[in-house]
C-alpha atoms as a PDB file:
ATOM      1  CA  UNK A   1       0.000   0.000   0.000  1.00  0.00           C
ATOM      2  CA  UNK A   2       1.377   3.282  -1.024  1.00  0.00           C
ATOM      3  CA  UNK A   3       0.464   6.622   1.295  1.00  0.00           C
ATOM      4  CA  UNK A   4       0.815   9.668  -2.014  1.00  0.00           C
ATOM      5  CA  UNK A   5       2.694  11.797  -2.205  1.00  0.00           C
ATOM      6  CA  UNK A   6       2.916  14.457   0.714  1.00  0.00           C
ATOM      7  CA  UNK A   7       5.159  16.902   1.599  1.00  0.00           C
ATOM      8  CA  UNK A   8       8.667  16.303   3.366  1.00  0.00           C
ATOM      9  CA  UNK A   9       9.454  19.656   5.092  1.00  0.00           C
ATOM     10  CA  UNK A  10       7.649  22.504   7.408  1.00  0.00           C
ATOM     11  CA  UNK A  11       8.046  24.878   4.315  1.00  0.00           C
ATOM     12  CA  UNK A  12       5.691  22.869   2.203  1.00  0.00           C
ATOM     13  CA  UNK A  13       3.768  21.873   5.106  1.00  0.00           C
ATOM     14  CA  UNK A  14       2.102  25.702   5.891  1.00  0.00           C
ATOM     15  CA  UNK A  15       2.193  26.098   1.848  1.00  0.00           C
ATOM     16  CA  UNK A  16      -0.626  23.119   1.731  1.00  0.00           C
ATOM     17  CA  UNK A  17      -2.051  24.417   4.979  1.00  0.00           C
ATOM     18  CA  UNK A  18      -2.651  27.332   3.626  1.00  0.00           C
ATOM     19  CA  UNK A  19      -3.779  26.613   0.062  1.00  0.00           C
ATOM     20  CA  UNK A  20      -6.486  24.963   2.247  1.00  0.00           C
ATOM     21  CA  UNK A  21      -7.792  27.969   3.765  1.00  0.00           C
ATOM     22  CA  UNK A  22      -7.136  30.252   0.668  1.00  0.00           C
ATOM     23  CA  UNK A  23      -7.108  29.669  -2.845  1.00  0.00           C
ATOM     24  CA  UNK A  24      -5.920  30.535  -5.604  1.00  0.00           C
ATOM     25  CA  UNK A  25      -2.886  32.614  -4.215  1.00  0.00           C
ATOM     26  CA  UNK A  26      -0.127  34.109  -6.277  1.00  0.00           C
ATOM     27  CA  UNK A  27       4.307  32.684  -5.288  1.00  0.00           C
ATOM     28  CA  UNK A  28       4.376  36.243  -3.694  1.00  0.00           C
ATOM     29  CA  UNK A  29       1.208  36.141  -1.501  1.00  0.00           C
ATOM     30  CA  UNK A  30       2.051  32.948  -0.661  1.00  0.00           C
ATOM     31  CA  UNK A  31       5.954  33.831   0.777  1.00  0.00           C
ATOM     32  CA  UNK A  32       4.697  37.098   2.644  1.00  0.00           C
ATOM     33  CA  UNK A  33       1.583  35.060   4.322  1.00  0.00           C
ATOM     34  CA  UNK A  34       4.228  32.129   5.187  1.00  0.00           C
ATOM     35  CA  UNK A  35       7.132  33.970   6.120  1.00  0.00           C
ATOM     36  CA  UNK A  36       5.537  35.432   8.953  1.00  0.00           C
ATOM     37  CA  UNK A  37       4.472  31.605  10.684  1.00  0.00           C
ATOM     38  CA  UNK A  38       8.306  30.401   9.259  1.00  0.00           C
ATOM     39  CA  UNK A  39      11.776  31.477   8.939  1.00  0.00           C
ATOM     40  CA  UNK A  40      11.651  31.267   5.025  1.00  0.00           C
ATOM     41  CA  UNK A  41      13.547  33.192   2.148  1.00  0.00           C
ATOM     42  CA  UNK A  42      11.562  34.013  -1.265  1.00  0.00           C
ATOM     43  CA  UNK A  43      13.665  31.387  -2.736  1.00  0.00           C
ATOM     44  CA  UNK A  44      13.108  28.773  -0.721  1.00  0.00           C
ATOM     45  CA  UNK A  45       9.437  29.269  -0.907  1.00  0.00           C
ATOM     46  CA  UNK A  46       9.584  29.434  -4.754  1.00  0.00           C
ATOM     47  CA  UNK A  47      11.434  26.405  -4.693  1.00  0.00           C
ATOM     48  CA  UNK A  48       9.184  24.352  -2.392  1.00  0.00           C
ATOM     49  CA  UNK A  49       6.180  25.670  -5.179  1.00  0.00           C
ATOM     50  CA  UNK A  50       7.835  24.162  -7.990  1.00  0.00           C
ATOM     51  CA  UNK A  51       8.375  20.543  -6.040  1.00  0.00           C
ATOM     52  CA  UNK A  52       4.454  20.615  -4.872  1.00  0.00           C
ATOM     53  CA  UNK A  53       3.793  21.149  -8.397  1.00  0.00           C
ATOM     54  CA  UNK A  54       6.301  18.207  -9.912  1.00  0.00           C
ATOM     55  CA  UNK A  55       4.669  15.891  -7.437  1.00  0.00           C
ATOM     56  CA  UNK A  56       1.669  17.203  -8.489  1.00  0.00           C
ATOM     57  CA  UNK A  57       0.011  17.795  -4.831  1.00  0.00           C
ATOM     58  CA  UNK A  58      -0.707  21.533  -5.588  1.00  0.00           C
ATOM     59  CA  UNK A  59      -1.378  23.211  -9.412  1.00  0.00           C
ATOM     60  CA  UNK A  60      -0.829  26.805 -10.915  1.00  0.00           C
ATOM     61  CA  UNK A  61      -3.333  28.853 -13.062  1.00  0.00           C
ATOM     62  CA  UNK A  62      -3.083  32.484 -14.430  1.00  0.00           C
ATOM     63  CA  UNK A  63      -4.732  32.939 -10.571  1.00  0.00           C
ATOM     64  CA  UNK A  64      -1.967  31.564  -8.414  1.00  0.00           C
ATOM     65  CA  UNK A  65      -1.378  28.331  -6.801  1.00  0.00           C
ATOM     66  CA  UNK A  66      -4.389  25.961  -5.419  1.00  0.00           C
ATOM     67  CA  UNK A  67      -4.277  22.045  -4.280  1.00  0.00           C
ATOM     68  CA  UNK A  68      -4.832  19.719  -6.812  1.00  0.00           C
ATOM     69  CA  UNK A  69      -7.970  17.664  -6.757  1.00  0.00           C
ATOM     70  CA  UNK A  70      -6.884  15.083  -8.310  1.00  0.00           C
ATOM     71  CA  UNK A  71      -4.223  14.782  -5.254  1.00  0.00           C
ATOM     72  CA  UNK A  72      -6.923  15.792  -2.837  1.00  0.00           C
ATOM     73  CA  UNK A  73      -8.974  12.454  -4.392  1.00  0.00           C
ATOM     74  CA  UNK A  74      -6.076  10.146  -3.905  1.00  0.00           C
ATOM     75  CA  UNK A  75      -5.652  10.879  -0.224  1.00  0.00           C
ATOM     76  CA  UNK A  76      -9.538  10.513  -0.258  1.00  0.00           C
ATOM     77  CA  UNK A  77      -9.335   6.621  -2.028  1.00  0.00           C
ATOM     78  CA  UNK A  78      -5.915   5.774   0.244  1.00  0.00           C
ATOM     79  CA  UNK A  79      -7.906   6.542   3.491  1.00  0.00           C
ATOM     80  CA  UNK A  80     -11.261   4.823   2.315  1.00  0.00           C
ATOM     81  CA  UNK A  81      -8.912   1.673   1.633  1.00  0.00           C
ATOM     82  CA  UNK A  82      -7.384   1.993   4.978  1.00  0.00           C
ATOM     83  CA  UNK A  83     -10.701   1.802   6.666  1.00  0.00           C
ATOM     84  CA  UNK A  84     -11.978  -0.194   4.694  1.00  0.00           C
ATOM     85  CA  UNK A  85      -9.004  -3.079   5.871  1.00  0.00           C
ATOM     86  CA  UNK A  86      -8.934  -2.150   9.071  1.00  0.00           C
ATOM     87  CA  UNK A  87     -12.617  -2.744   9.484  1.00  0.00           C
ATOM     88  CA  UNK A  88     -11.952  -6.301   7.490  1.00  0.00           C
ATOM     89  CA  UNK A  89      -9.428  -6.903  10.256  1.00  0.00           C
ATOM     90  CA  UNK A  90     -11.789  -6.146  12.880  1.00  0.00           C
ATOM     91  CA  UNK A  91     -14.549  -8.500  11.733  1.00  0.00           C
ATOM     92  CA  UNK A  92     -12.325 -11.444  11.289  1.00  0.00           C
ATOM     93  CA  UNK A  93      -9.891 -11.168  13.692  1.00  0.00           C
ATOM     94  CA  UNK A  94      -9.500 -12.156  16.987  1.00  0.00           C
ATOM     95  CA  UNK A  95      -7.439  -9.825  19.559  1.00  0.00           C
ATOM     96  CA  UNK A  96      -4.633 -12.223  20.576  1.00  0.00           C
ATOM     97  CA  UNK A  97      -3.332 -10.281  23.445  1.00  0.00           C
ATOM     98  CA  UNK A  98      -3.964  -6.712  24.628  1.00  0.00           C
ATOM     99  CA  UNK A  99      -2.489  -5.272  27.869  1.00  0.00           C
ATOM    100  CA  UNK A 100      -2.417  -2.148  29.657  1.00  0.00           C
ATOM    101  CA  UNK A 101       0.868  -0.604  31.628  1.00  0.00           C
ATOM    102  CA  UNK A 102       1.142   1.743  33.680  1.00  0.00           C
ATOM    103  CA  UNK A 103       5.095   3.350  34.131  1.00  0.00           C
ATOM    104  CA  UNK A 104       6.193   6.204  36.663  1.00  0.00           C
ATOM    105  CA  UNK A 105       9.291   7.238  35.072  1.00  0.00           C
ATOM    106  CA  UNK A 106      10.684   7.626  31.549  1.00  0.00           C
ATOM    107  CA  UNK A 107      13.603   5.155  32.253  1.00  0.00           C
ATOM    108  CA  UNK A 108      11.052   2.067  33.314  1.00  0.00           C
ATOM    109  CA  UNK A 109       9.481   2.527  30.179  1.00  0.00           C
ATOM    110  CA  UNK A 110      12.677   2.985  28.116  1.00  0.00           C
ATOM    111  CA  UNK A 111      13.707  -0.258  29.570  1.00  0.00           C
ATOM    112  CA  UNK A 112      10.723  -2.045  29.080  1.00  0.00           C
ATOM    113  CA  UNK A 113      11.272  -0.846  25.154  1.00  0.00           C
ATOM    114  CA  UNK A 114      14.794  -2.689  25.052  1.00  0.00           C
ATOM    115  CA  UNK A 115      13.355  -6.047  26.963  1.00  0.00           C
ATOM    116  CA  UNK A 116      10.304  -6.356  24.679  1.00  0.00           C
ATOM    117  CA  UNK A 117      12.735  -5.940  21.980  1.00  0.00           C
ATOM    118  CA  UNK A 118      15.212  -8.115  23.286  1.00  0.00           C
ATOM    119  CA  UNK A 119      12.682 -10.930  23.972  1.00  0.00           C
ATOM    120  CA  UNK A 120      11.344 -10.307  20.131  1.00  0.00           C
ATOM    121  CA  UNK A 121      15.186 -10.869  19.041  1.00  0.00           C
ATOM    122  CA  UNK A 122      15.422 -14.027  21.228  1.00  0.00           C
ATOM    123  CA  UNK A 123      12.047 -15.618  20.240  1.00  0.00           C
ATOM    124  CA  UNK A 124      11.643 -14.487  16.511  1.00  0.00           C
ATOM    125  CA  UNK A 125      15.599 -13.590  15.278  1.00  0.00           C
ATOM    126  CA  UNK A 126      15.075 -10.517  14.193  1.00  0.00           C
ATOM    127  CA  UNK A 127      12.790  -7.486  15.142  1.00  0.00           C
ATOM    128  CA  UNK A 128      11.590  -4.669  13.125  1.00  0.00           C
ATOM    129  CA  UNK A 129      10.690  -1.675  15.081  1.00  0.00           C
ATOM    130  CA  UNK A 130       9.268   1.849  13.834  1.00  0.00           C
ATOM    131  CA  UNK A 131       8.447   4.176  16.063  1.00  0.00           C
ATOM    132  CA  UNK A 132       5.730   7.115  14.616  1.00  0.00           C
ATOM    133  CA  UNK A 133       6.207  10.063  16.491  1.00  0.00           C
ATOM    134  CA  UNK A 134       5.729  14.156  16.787  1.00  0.00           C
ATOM    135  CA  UNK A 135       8.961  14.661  17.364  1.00  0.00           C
ATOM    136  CA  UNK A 136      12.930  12.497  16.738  1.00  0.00           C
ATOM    137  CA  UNK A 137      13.345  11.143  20.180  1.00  0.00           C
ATOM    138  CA  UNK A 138      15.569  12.951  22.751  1.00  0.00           C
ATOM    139  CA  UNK A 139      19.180  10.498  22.237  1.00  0.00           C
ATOM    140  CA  UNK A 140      19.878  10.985  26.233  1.00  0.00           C
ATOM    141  CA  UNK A 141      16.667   9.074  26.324  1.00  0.00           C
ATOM    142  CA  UNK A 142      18.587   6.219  26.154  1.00  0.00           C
ATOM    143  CA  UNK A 143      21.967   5.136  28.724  1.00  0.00           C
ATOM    144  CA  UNK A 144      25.249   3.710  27.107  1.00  0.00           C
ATOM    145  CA  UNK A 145      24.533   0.291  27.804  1.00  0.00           C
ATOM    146  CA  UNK A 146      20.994   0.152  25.685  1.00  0.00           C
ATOM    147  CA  UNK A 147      23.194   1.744  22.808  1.00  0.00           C
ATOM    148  CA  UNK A 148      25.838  -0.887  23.275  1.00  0.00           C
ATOM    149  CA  UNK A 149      23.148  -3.143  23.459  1.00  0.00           C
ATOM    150  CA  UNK A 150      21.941  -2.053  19.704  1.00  0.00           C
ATOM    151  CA  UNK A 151      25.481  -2.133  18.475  1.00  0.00           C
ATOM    152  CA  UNK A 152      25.413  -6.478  19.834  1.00  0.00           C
ATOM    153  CA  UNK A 153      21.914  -7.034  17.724  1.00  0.00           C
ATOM    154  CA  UNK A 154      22.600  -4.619  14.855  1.00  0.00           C
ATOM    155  CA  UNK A 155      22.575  -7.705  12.154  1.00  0.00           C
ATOM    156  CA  UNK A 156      19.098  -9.088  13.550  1.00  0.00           C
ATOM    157  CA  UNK A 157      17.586  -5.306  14.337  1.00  0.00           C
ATOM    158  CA  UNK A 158      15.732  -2.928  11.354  1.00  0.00           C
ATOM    159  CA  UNK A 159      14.701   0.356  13.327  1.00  0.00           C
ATOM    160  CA  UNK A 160      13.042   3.006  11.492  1.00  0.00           C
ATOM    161  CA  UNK A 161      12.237   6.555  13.134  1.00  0.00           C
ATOM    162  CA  UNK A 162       9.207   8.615  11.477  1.00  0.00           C
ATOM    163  CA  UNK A 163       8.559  12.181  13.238  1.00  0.00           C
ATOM    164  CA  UNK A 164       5.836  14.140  12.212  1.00  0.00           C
ATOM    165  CA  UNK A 165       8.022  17.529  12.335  1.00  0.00           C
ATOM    166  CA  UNK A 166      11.359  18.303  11.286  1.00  0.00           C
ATOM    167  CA  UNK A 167      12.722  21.226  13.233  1.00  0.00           C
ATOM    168  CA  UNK A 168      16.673  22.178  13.415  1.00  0.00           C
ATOM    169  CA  UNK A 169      16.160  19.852  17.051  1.00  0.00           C
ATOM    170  CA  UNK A 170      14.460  17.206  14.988  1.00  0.00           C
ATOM    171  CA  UNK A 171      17.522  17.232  12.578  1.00  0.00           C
ATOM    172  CA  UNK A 172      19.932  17.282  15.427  1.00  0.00           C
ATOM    173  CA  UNK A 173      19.170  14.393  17.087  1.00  0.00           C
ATOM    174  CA  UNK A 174      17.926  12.233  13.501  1.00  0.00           C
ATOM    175  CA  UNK A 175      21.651  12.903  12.945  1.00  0.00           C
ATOM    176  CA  UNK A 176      22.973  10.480  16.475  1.00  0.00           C
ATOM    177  CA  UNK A 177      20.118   8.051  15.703  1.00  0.00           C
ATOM    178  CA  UNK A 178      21.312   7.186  12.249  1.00  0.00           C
ATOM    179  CA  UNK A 179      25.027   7.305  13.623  1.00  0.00           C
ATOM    180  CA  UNK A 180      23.777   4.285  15.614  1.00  0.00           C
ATOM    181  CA  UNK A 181      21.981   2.620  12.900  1.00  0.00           C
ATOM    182  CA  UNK A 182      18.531   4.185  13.060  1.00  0.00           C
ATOM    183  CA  UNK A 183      16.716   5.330  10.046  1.00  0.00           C
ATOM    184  CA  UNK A 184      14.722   8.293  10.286  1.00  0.00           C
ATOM    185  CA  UNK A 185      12.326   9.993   8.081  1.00  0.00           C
ATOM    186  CA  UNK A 186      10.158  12.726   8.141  1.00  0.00           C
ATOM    187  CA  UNK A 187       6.089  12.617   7.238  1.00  0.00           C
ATOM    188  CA  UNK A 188       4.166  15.404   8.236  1.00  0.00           C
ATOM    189  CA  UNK A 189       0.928  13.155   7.316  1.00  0.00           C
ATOM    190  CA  UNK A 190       0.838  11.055  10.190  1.00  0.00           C
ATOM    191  CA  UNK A 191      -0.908  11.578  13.475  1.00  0.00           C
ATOM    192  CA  UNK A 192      -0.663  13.612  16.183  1.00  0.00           C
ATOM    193  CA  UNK A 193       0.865  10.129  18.416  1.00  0.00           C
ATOM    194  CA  UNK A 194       3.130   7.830  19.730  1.00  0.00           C
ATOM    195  CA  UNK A 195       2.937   4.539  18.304  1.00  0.00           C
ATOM    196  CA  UNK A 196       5.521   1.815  18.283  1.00  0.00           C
ATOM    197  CA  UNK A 197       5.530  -1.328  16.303  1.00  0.00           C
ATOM    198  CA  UNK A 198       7.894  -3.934  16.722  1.00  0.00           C
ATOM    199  CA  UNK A 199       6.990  -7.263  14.497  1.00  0.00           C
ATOM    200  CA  UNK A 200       3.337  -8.086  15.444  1.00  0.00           C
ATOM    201  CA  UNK A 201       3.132  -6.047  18.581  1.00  0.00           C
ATOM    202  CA  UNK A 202       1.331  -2.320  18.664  1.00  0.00           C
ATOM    203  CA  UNK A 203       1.995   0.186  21.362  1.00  0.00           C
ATOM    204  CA  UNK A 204       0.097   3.184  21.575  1.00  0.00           C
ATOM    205  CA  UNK A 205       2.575   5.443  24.346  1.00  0.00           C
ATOM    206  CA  UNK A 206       0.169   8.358  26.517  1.00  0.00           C
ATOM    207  CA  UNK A 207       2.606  10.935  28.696  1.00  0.00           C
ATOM    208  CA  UNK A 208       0.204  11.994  31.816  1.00  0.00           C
ATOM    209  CA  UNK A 209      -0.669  14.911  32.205  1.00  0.00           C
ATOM    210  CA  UNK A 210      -1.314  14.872  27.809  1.00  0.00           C
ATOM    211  CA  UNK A 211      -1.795  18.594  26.696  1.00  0.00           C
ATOM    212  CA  UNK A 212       0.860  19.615  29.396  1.00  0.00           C
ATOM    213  CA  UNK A 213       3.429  16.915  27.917  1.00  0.00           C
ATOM    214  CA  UNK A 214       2.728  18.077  24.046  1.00  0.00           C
ATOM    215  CA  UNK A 215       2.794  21.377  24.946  1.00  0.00           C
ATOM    216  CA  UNK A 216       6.390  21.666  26.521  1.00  0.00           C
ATOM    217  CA  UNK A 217       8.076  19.156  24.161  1.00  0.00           C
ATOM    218  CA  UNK A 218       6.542  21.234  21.223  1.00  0.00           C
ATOM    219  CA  UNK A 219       8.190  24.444  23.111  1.00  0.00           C
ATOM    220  CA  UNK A 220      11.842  22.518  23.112  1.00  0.00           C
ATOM    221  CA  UNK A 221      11.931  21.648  19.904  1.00  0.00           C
ATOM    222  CA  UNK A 222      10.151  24.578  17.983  1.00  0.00           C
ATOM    223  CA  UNK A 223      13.665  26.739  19.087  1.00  0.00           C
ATOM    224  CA  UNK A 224      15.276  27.306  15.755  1.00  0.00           C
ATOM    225  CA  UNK A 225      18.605  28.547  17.496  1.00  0.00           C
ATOM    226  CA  UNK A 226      20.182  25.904  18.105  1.00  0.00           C
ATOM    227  CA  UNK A 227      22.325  27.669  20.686  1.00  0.00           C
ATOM    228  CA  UNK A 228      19.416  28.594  22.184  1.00  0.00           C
ATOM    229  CA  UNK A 229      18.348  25.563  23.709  1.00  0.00           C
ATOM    230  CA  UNK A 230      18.607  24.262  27.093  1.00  0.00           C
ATOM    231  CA  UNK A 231      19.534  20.934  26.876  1.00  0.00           C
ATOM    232  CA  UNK A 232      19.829  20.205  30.735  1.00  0.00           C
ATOM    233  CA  UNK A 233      16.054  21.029  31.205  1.00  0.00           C
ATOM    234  CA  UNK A 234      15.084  18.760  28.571  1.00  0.00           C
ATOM    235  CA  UNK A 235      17.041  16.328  30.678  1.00  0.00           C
ATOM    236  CA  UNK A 236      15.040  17.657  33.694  1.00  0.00           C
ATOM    237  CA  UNK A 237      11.895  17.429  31.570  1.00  0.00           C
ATOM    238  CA  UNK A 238      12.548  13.572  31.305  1.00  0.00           C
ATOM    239  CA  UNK A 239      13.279  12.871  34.906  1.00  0.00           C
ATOM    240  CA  UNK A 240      10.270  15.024  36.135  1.00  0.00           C
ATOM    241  CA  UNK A 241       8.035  12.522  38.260  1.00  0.00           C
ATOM    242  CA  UNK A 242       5.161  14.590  37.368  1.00  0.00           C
ATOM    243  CA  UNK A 243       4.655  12.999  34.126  1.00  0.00           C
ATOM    244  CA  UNK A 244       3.462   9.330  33.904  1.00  0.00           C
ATOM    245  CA  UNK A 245       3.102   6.480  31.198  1.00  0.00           C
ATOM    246  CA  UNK A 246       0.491   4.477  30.005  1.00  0.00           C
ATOM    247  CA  UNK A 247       1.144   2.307  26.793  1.00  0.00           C
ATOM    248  CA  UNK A 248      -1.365  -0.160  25.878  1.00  0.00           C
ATOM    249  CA  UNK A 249       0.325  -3.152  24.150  1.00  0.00           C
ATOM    250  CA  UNK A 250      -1.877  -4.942  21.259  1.00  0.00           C
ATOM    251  CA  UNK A 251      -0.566  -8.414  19.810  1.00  0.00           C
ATOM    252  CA  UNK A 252      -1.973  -8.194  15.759  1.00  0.00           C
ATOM    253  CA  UNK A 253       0.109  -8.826  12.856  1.00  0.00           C
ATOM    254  CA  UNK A 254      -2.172  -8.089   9.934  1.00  0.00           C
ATOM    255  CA  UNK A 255      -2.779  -4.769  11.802  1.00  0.00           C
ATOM    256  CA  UNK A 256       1.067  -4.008  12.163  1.00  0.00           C
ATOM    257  CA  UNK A 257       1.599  -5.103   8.666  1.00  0.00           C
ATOM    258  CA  UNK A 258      -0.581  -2.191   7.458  1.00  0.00           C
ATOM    259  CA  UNK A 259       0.913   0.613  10.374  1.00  0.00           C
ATOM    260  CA  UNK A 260       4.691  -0.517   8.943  1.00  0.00           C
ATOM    261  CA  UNK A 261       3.622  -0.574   5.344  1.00  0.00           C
END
């Protein structure tokens, strides 16, 4: 199953964003009404136009710029087709195993990550993990001996990284993850979660309090500056016992074949 074609970076992001509020809109209109939500150069945003029209996701008219329909149709048919297997799945298919955890700090869940992969490695010989998030996970996230663990199971271990954004932070830390083997991409298109798949197992990660969690990681990493930003209360941020974890765990394959598609 192929997701279409969607766009890779924040500058074409807020250009389809806001096409969808406003249409049609001249390369001009669009930079000045852009520029003021993004750090952005005429030439950049010129440039972004021209790749949104090569992949056919926006089109231009004596008017200005507008989203294509014909792209607007294919997201339509690609979600209906979605639904329309995941609804298949849950007719015919029993729920093998489905649990509910409760963690009080970010290490206990962390480590809980590494055994569930670990086990996955033992049983299975291999794993494939992706983790779908907002945001490129935080590397200090992680001690020396879980990275030296990755480094032993390397050969049996395929771990993808897909964040949602793709700030100068998000860059940053992509950059140690695929130092270690990780491979990260960026998709604006998927959702606003955490979700973790490794082979046939699904978990769906909640920080507690919610809003107060998004809110204060979306904070960190929106600081273009990279000088800017204060790395020792991000650490803080982590070992802050306010915040709690819930991550329900869901045994499915034909549903994690369709997430890791």
């Amino acid at each position: 199953m192929t997701i279409p074609s969607l766009a890779n970076s924040p500058t074409k992001e807020k250009i389809i964003e806001l096409l969808s509020q406003e249409w049609p809109l001249t390369a001009k209109k669009i930079y000045h009404k852009v520029s003021k939500r993004i750090s952005i150069t005429y030439q950049a945003t010129h440039k972004a136009l021209q790749e949104l029209v090569e992949k056919r996701i926006i089109e231009k008219s004596k008017e200005g710029y507008q989203i294509s329909k014909e792209w607007i149709k294919n997201l339509g048919d690609f979600s209906n087709k979605i639904e329309n297997e995941l609804e298949d799945i849950h007719q015919k298919k029993e729920i093998n195993t489905m649990q509910r955890l409760h963690f009080e700090k970010h290490d206990d869940f962390i480590k809980f990550q590494f055994e569930l992969m670990g086990k996955t490695i033992e049983e299975e010989g291999k794993a494939d993990m992706v983790f779908l998030v907002r945001h490129v996970p935080f590397p200090n996230a992680i001690t020396r001996n879980q990275i030296e663990m990755l480094k032993k199971v390397k050969d049996r271990l395929k771990w993808k990284m897909v964040s949602k954004t793709w700030t100068p932070l998000d860059e940053l830390y992509a950059n140690f993850w695929k130092k270690i083997g990780v491979k990260v991409e960026n998709n604006p298109s998927i959702p606003n979660t955490f979700t973790i798949i490794i082979n046939d197992y699904i978990l769906d990660v909640y920080k507690i309090p919610y809003i107060k969690a998004i809110k204060e990681w979306d904070e960190a990493y929106e600081q273009t500056d990279l000088s800017k930003v204060d790395f020792a209360k991000m650490n803080e941020m982590f070992a802050d016992k306010k915040f709690k974890y819930i991550v329900t765990v869901l045994e499915d394959k034909e549903l994690a074949n369709i997430l890791n598609d």
